[in-house]
Protein backbone atom coordinates (compact mmCIF):
# COMPACT_ATOMS: atom_id res chain seq x y z
CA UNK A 1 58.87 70.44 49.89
CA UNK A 2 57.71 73.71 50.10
CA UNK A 3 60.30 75.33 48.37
CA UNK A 4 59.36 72.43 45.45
CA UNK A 5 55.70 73.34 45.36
CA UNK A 6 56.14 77.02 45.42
CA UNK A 7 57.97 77.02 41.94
CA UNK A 8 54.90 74.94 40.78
CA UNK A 9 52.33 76.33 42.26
CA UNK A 10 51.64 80.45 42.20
CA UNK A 11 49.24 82.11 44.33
CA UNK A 12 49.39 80.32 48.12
CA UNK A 13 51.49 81.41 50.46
CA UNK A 14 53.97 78.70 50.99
CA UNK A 15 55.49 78.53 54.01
CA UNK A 16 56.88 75.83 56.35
CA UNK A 17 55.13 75.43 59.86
CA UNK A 18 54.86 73.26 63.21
CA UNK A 19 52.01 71.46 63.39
CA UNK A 20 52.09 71.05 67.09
CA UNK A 21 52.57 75.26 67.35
CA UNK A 22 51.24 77.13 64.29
CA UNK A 23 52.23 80.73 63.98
CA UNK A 24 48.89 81.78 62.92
CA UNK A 25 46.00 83.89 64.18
CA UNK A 26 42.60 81.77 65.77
CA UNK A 27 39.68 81.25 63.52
CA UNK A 28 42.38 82.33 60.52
CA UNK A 29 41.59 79.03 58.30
CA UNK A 30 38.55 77.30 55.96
CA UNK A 31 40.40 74.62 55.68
CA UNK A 32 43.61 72.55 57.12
CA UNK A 33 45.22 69.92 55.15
CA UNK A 34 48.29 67.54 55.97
CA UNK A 35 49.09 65.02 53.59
CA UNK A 36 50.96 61.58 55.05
CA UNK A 37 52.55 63.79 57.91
CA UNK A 38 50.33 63.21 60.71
CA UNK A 39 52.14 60.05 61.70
CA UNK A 40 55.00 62.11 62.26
CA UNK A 41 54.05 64.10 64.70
CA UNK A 42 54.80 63.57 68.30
CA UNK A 43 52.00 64.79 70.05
CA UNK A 44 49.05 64.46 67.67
CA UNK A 45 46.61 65.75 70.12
CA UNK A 46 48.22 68.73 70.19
CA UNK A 47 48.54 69.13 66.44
CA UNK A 48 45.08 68.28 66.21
CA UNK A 49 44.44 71.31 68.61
CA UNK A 50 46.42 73.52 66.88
CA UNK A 51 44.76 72.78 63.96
CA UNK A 52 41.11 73.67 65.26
CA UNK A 53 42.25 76.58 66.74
CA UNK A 54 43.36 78.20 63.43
CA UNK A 55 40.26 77.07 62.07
CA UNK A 56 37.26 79.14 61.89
CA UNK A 57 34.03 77.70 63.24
CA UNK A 58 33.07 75.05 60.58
CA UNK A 59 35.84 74.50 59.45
CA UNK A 60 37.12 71.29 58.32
CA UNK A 61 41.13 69.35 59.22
CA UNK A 62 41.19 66.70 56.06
CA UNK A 63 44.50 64.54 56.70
CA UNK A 64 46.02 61.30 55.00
CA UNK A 65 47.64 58.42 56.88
CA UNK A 66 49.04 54.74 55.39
CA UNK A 67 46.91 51.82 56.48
CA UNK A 68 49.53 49.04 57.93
CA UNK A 69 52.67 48.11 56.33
CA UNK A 70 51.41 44.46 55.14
CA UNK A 71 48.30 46.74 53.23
CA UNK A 72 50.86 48.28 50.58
CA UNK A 73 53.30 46.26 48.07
CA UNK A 74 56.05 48.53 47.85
CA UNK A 75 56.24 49.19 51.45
CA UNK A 76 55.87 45.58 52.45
CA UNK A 77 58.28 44.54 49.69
CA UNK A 78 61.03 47.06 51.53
CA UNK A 79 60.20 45.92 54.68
CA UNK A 80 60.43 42.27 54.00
CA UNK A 81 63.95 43.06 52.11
CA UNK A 82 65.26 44.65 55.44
CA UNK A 83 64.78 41.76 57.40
CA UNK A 84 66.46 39.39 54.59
CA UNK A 85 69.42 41.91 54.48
CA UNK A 86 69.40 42.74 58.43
CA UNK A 87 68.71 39.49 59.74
CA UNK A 88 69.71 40.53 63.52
CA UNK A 89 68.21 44.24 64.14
CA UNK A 90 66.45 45.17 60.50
CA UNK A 91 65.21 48.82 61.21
CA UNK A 92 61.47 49.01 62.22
CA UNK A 93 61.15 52.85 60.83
CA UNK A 94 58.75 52.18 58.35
CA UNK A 95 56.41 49.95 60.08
CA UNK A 96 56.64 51.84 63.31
CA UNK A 97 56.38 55.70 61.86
CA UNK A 98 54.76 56.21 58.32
CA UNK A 99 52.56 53.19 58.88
CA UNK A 100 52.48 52.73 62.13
CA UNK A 101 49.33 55.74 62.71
CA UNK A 102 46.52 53.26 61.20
CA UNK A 103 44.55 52.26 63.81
CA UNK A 104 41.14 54.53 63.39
CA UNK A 105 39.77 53.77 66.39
CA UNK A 106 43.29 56.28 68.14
CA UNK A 107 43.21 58.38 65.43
CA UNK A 108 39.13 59.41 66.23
CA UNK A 109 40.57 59.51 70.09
CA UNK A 110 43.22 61.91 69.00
CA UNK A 111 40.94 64.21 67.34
CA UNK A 112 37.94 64.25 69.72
CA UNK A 113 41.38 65.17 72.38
CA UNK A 114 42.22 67.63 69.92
CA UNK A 115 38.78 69.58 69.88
CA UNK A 116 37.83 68.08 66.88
CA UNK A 117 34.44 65.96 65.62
CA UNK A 118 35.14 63.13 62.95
CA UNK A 119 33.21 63.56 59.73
CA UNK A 120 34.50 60.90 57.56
CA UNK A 121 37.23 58.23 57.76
CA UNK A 122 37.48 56.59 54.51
CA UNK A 123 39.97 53.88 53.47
CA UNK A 124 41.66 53.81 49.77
CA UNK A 125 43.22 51.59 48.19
CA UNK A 126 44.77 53.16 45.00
CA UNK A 127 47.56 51.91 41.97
CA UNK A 128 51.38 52.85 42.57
CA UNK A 129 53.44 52.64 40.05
CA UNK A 130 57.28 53.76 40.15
CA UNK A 131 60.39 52.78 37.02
CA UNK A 132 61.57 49.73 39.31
CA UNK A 133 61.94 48.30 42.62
CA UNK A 134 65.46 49.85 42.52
CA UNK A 135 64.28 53.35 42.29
CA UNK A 136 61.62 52.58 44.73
CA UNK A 137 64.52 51.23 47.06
CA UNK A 138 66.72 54.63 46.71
CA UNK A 139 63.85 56.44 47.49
CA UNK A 140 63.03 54.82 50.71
CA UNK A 141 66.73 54.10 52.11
CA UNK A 142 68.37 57.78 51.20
CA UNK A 143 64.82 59.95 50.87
CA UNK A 144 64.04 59.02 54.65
CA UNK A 145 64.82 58.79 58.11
CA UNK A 146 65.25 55.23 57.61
CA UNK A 147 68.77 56.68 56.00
CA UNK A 148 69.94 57.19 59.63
CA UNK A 149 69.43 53.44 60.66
CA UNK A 150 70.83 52.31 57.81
CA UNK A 151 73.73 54.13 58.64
CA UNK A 152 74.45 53.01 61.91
CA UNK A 153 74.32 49.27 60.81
CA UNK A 154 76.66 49.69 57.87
CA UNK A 155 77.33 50.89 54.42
CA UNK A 156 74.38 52.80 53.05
CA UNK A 157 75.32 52.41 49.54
CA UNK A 158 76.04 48.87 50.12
CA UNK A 159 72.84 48.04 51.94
CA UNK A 160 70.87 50.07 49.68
CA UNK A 161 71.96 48.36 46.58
CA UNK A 162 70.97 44.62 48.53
CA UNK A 163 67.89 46.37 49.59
CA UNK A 164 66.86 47.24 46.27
CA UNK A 165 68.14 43.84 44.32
CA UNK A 166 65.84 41.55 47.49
CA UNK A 167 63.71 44.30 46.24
CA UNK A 168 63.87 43.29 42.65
CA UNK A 169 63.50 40.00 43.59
CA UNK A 170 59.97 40.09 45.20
CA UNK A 171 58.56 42.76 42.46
CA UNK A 172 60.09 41.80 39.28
CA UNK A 173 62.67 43.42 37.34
CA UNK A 174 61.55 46.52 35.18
CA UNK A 175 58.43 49.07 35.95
CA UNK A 176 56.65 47.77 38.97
CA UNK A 177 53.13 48.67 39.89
CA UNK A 178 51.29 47.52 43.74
CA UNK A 179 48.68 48.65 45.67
CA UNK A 180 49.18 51.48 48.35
CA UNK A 181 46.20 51.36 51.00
CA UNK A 182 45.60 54.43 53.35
CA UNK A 183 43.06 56.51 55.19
CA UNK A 184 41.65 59.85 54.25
CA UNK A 185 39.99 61.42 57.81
CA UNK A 186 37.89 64.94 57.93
CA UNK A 187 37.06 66.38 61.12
CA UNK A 188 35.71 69.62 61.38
CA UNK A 189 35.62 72.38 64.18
CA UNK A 190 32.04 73.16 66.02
C-alpha cells in the first residue's frame, strides 16, 4: 500500500511503520491518521500510546473502524455466503477482525489507556459500489487474511468461485451497490 500511494501521491514521505512501536521522534506529528487498520492491531492501547507520543501537544489521532458485520451489505453478503458454503467451521475472520473493533464504548477505553482524550466519534453510513458480487468475492477471499482459512478448509479457487456465485445470489448479478457503515474517532493529545 505504500509503495501504491507513493507513485500517486508526491511530496509525503511514505514509509511503512508499526503502530504499536513507531520509529519516530516524541512530539514529531500534527496529525496521526490510520484508515480501517486499527482493528488489526493487537494491542491497541499501545498503538494508541504510540500514537500520542509522536504527537505534539494538541495534536489530534483521527482513525476509521467498520461498524458490525450485519451494518454493511457486501460484508454481510460474504459472510452469510461462508456459512452456506462452510456449513461446519465457515471462517469467522471478517466478523471477528475488520468488524469486530465496533463497540465505542472499548474503543474510548482504549484511547483514554492510550493517553488520549476522545473528541468526536461519529458513525457513517456511506454508498459502495464495486462491478459485481464476483469481484467483490475475489477481493475478500484472495486480498485478505481470510485467504489463509480458506486454504486450510479446501480449494481456494474452488471455494472462492461458490463464495462469489452465493454471492451473486444475494446481490444480484451485474454492478452491485450496498451500504458500508463505520466509525470515524478523533482524539487528541493534552
Amino acid at each position: 500500500m505504500v509503495s501504491w500511494a507513493a507513485r500517486r501521491v508526491s511530496g509525503p514521505t511514505w514509509l511503512p511503520a508499526d503502530a504499536q512501536c513507531l520509529e519516530f521522534p516524541d512530539s514529531s506529528f500534527d496529525v496521526v491518521v490510520c484508515q480501517f487498520g486499527v482493528m488489526f492491531f493487537p494491542d491497541k492501547a499501545k498503538a494508541f500510546a504510540e500514537a500520542a507520543r509522536v504527537l505534539r501537544p494538541g495534536g489530534v489521532f483521527v482513525f476509521a473502524v467498520w461498524d458490525t458485520v450485519d451494518t454493511s451489505h457486501f460484508p454481510a453478503a460474504l459472510v452469510a455466503a461462508l456459512a452456506d458454503v462452510i456449513r461446519d467451521d465457515p471462517p469467522d475472520f471478517v466478523v471477528r477482525i475488520p468488524h469486530g473493533y465496533h463497540d465505542t464504548d472499548q474503543i474510548r477505553f482504549d484511547i483514554a489507556a492510550g493517553g488520549l482524550m476522545v473528541e468526536g466519534v461519529e458513525r457513517l453510513v456511506l454508498r459502495g459500489a464495486a462491478p459485481s458480487a464476483r469481484v467483490i468475492a475475489e477481493g475478500f477471499c484472495y486480498g485478505t487474511p481470510l485467504r489463509f482459512a480458506l486454504q486450510e478448509r479446501g480449494d481456494l479457487e474452488q471455494l472462492t468461485a461458490a463464495v462469489a456465485g452465493h454471492m451473486t445470489s444475494r446481490l444480484g448479478a451485474g454492478p452491485v451497490e450496498g451500504d458500508l457503515a463505520g466509525y470515524v474517532i478523533s482524539a487528541r493529545r493534552s
